[in-house]
N, C-alpha and C. Protein backbone atom coordinates (compact mmCIF):
# COMPACT_ATOMS: atom_id res chain seq x y z
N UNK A 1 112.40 67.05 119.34
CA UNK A 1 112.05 66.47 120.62
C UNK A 1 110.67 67.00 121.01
N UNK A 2 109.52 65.85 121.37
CA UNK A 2 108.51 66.44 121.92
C UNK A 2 108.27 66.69 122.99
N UNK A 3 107.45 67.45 123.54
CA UNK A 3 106.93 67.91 124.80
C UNK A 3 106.47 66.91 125.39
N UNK A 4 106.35 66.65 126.86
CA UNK A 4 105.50 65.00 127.21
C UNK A 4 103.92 65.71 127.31
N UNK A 5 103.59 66.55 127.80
CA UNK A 5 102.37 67.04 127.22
C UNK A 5 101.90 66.90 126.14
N UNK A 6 102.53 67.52 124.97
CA UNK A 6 102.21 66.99 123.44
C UNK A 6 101.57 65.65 123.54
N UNK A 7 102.61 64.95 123.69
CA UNK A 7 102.63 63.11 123.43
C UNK A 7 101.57 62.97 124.16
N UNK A 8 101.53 62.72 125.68
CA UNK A 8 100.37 62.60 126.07
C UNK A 8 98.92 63.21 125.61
N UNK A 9 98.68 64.47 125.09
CA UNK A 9 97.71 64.71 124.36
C UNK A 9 97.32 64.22 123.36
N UNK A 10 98.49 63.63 122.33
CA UNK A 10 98.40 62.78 120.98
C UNK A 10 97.61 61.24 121.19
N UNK A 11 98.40 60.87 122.43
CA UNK A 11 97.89 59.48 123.19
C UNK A 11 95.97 59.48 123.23
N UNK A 12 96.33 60.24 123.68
CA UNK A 12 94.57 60.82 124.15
C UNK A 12 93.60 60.60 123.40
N UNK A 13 94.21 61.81 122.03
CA UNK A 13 93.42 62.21 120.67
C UNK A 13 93.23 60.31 120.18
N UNK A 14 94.74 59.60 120.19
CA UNK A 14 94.11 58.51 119.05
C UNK A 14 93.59 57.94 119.71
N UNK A 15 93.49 57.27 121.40
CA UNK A 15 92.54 56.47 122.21
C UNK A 15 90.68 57.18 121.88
N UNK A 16 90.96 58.40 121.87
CA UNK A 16 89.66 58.77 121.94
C UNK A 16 88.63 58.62 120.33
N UNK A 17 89.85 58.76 119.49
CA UNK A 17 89.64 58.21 117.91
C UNK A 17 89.14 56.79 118.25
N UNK A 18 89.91 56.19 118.64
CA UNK A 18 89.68 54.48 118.90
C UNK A 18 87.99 54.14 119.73
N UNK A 19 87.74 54.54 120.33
CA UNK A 19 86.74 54.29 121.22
C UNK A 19 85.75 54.74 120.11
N UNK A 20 85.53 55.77 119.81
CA UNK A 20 84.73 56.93 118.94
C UNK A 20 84.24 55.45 117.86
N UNK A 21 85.63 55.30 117.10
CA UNK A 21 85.46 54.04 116.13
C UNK A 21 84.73 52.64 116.56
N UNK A 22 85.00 52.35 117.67
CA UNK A 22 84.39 51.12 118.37
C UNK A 22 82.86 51.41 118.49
N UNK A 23 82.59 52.27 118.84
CA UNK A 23 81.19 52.84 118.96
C UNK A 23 80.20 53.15 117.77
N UNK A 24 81.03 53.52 116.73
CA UNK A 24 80.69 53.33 115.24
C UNK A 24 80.64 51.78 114.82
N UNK A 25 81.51 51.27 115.44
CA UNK A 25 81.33 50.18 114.57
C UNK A 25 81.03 49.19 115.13
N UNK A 26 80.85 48.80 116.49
CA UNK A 26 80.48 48.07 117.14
C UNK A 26 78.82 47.76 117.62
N UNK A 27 77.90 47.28 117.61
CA UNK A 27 76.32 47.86 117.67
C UNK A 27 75.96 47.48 119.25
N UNK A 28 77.04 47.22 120.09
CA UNK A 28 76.82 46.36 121.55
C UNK A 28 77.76 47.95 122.63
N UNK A 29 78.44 49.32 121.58
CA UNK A 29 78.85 49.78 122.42
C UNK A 29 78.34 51.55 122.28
N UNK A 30 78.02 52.23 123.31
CA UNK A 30 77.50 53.27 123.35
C UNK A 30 78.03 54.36 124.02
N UNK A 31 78.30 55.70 124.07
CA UNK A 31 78.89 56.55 125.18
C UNK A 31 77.36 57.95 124.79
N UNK A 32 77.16 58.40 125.32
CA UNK A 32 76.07 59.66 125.28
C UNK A 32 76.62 61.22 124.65
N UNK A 33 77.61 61.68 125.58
CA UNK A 33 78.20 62.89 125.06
C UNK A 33 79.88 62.78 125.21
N UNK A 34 80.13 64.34 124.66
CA UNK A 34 81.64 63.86 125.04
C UNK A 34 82.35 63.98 125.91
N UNK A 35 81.41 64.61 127.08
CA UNK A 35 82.13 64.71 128.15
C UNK A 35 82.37 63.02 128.62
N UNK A 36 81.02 62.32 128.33
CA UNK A 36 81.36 60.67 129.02
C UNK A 36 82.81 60.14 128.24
N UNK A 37 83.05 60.88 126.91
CA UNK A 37 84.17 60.47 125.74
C UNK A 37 85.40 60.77 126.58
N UNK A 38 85.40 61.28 126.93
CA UNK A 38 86.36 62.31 127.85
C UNK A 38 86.83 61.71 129.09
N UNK A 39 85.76 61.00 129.60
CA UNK A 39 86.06 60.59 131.25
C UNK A 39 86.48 58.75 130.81
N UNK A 40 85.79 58.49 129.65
CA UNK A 40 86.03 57.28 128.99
C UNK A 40 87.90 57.08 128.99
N UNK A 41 88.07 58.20 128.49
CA UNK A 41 89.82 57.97 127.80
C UNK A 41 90.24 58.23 129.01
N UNK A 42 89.72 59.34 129.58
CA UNK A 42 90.83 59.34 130.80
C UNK A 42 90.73 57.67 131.45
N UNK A 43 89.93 57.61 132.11
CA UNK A 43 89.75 55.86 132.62
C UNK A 43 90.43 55.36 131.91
N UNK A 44 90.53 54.81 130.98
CA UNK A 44 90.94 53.92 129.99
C UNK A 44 92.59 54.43 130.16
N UNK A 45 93.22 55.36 130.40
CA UNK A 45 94.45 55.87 129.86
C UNK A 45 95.01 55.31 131.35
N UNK A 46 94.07 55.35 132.58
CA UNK A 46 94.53 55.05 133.78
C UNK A 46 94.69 53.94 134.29
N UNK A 47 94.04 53.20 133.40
CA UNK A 47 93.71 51.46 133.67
C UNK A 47 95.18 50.89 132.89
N UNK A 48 95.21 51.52 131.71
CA UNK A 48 96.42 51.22 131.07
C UNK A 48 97.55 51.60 131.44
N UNK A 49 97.42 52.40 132.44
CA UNK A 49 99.11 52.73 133.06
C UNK A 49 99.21 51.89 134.26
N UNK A 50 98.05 51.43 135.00
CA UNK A 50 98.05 51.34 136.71
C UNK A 50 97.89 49.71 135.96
N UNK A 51 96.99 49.43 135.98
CA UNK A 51 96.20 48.20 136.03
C UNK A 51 96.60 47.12 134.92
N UNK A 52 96.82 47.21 133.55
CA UNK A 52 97.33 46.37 132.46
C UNK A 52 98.47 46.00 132.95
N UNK A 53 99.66 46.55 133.39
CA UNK A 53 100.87 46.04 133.41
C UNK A 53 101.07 45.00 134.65
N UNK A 54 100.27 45.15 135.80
CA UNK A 54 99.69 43.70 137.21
C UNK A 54 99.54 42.61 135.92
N UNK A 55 98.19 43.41 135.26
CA UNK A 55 97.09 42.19 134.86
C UNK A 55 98.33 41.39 133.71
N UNK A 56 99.28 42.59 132.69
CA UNK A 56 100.14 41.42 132.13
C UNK A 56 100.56 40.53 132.84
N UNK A 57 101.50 40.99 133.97
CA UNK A 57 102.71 39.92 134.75
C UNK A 57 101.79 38.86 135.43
N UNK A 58 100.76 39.17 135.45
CA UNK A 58 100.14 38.08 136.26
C UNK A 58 99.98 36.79 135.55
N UNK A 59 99.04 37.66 134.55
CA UNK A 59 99.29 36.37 133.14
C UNK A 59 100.04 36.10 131.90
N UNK A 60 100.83 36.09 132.34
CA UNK A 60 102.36 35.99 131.67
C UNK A 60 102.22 34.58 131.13
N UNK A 61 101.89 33.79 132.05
CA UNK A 61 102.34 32.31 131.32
C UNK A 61 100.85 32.11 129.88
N UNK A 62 99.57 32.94 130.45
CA UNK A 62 98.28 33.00 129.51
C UNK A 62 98.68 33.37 128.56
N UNK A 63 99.08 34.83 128.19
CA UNK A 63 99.81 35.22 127.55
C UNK A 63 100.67 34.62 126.24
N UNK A 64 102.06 34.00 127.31
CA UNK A 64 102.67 33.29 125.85
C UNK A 64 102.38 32.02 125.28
N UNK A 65 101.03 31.03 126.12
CA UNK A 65 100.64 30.00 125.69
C UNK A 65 99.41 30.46 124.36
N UNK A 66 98.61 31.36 124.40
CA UNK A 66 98.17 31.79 123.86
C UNK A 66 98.30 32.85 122.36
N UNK A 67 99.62 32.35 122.86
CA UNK A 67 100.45 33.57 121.36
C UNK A 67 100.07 35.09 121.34
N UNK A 68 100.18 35.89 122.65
CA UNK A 68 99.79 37.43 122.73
C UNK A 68 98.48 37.31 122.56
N UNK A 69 97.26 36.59 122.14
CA UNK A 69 95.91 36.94 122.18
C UNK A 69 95.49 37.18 123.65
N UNK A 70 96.38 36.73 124.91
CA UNK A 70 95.72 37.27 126.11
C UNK A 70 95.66 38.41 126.38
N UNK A 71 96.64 39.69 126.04
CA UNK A 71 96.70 40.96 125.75
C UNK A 71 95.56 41.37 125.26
N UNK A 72 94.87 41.03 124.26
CA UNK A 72 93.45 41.25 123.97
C UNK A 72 92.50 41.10 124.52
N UNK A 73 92.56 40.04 125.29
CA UNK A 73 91.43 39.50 126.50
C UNK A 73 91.42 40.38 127.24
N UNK A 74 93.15 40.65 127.95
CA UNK A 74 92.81 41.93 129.33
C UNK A 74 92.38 43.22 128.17
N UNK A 75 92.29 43.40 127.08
CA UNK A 75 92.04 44.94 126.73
C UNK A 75 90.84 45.16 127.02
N UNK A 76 90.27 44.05 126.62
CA UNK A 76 88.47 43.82 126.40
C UNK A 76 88.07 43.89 127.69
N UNK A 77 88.58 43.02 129.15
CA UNK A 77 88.76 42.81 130.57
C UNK A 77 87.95 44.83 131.05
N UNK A 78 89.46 45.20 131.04
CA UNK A 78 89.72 46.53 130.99
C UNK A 78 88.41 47.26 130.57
N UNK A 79 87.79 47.56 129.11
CA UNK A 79 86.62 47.85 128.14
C UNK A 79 85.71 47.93 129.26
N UNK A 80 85.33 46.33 129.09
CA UNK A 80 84.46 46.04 130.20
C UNK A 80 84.16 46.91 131.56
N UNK A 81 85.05 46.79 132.12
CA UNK A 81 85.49 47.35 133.39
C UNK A 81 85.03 49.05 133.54
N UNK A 82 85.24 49.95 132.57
CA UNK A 82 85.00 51.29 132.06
C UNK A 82 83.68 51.45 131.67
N UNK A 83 83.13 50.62 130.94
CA UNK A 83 81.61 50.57 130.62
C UNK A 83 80.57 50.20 132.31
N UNK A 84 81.61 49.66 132.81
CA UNK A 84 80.48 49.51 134.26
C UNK A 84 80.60 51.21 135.25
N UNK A 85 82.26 51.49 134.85
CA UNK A 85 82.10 52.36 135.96
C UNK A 85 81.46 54.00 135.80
N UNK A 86 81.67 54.22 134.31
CA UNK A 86 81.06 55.37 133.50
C UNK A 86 79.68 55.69 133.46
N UNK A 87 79.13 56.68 133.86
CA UNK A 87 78.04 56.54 133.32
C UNK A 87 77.59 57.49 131.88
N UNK A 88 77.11 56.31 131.02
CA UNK A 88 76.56 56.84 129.93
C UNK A 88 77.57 56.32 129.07
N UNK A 89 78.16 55.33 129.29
CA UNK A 89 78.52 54.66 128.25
C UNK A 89 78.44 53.30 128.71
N UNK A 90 78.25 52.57 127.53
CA UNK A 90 78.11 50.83 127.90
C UNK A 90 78.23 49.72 126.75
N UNK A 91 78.87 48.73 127.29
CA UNK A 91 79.52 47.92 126.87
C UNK A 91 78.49 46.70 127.34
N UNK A 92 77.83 46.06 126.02
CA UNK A 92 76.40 45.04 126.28
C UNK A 92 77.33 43.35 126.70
N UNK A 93 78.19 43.38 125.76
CA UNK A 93 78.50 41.86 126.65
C UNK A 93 80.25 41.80 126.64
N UNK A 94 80.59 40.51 126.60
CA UNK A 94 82.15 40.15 126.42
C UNK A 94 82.48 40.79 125.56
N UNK A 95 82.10 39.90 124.23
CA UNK A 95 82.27 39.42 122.93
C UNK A 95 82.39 41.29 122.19
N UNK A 96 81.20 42.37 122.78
CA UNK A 96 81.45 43.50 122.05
C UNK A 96 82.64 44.24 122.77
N UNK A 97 82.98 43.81 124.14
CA UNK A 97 84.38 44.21 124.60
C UNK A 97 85.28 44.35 123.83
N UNK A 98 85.65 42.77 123.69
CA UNK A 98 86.72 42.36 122.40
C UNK A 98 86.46 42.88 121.09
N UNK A 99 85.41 42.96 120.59
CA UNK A 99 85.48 43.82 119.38
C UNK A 99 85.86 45.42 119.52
N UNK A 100 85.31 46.04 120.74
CA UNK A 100 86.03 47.28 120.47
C UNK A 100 87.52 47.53 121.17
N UNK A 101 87.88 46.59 121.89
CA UNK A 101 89.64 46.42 121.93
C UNK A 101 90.56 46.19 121.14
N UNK A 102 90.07 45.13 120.12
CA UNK A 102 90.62 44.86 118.83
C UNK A 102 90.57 46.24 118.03
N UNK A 103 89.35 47.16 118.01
CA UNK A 103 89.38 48.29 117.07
C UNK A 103 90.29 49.22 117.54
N UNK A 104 90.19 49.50 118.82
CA UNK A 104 91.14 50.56 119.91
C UNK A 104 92.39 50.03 119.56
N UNK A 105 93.11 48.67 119.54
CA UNK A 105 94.45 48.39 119.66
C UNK A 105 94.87 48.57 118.03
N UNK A 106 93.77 48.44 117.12
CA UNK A 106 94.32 48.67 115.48
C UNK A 106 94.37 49.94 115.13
N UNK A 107 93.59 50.48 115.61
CA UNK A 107 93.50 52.14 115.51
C UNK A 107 95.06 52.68 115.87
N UNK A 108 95.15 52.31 117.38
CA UNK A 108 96.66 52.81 117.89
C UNK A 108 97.51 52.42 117.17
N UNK A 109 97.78 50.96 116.54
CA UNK A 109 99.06 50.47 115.99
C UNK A 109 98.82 51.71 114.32
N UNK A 110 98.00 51.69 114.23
CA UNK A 110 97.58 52.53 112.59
C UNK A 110 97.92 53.50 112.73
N UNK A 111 98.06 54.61 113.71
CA UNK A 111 98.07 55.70 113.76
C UNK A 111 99.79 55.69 114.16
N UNK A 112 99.81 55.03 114.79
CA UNK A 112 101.67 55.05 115.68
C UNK A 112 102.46 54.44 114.12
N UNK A 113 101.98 53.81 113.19
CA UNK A 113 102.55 53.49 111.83
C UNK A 113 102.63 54.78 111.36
N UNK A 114 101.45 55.77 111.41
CA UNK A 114 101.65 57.24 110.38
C UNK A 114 102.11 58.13 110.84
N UNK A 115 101.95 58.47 112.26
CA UNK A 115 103.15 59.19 112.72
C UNK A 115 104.52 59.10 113.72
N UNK A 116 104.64 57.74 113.47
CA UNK A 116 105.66 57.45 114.02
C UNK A 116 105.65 57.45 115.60
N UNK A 117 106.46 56.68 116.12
CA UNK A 117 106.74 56.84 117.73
C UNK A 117 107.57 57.69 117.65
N UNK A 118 107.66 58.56 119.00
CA UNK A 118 108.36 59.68 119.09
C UNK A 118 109.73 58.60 119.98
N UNK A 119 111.02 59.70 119.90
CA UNK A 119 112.00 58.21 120.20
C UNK A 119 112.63 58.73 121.18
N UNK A 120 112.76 57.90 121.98
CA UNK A 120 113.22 57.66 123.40
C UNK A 120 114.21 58.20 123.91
N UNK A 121 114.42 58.97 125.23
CA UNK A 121 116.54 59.35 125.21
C UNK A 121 117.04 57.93 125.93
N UNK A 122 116.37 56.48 126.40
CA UNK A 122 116.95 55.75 126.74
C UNK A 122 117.50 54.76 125.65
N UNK A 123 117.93 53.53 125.98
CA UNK A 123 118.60 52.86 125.27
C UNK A 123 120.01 53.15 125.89
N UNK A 124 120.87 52.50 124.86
CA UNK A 124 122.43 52.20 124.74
C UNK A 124 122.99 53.69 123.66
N UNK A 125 123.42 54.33 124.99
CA UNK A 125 123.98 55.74 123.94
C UNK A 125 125.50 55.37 123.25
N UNK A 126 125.44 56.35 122.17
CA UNK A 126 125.75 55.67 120.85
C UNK A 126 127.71 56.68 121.65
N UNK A 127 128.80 56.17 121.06
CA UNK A 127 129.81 56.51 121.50
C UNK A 127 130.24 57.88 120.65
N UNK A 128 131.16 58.66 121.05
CA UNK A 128 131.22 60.24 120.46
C UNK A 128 131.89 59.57 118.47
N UNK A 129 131.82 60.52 117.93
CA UNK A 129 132.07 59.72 116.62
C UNK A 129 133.51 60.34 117.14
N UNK A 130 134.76 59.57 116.11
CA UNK A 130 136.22 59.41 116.07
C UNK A 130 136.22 61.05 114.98
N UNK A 131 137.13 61.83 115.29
CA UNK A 131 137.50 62.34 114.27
C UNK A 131 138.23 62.25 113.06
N UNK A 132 137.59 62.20 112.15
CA UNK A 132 138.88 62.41 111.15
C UNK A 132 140.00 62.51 111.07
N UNK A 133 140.77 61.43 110.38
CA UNK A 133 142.22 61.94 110.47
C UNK A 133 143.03 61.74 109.21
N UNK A 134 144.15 62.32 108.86
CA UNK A 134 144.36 61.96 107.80
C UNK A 134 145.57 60.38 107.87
N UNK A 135 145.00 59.67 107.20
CA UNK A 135 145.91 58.38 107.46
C UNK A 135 147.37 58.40 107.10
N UNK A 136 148.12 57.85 108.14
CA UNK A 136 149.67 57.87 107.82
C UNK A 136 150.48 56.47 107.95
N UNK A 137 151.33 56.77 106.78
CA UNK A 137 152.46 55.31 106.77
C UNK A 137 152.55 54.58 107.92
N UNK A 138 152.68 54.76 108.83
CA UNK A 138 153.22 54.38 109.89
C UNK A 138 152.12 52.90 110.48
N UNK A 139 152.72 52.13 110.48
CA UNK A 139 151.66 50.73 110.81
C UNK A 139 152.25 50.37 112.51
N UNK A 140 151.29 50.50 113.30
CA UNK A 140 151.35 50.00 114.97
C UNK A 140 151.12 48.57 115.18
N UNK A 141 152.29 48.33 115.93
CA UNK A 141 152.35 46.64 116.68
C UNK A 141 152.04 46.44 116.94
């Protein structure tokens, strides 16, 4: 069982991997040092807890007409949004939004493939197992 500290620090590390990568690979996106890296993820980690889950339900119907590519739109939305309010990092148009949301959201799914999601105590708890018994002649009506 992990710590929620842990996890949340892990969260952190691969968002901040992700951005890092977008910035490598993107030629429209820039951050200066790492403290802006730093205030980047935090933003970004806050937009994604507060703000993505409105912006899903809102466009819910965008969403499933679009086959989940609207999820990408608000990531890029979001991108955007962080590059205005940061300073010393920036995001030149839409289009490099979406490219480094697409990198941020492959990065996460890549990394959550290698080390696994850590697993939940919710769900449908599982019933106590039956003990053993030794089986006898006797057949019930």
């Amino acid at each position: 069982m992990t710590h929620p500290l842990f996890a949340l620090l892990v969260r952190w590390s691969v968002l901040a991997l992700g951005v890092t990568l977008a910035t490598r690979v993107i030629p429209g996106i820039h951050y200066d040092s790492v403290g802006t890296l730093v205030a980047v993820v935090a933003l970004l980690s806050l937009f994604n807890a507060i703000l993505k889950p409105l912006l899903l339900l809102f466009s819910l119907p965008f969403i499933v007409l679009s086959l989940g590519l609207g999820v990408l739109f608000i990531n890029a939305l979001l991108f955007m949004l962080v590059g205005e309010l940061v300073k010393g990092f920036s995001v030149d148009t839409f289009w490099h939004a979406m490219g480094g949301a697409l990198i941020v959201s492959l990065t996460n799914m890549f990394v959550s493939l290698l080390i696994g999601k850590p697993r939940s105590g919710g769900g449908v708890p599982r019933p106590p197992a039956r003990p053993k018994t030794k089986p006898t002649d006797v057949i019930d009506i």
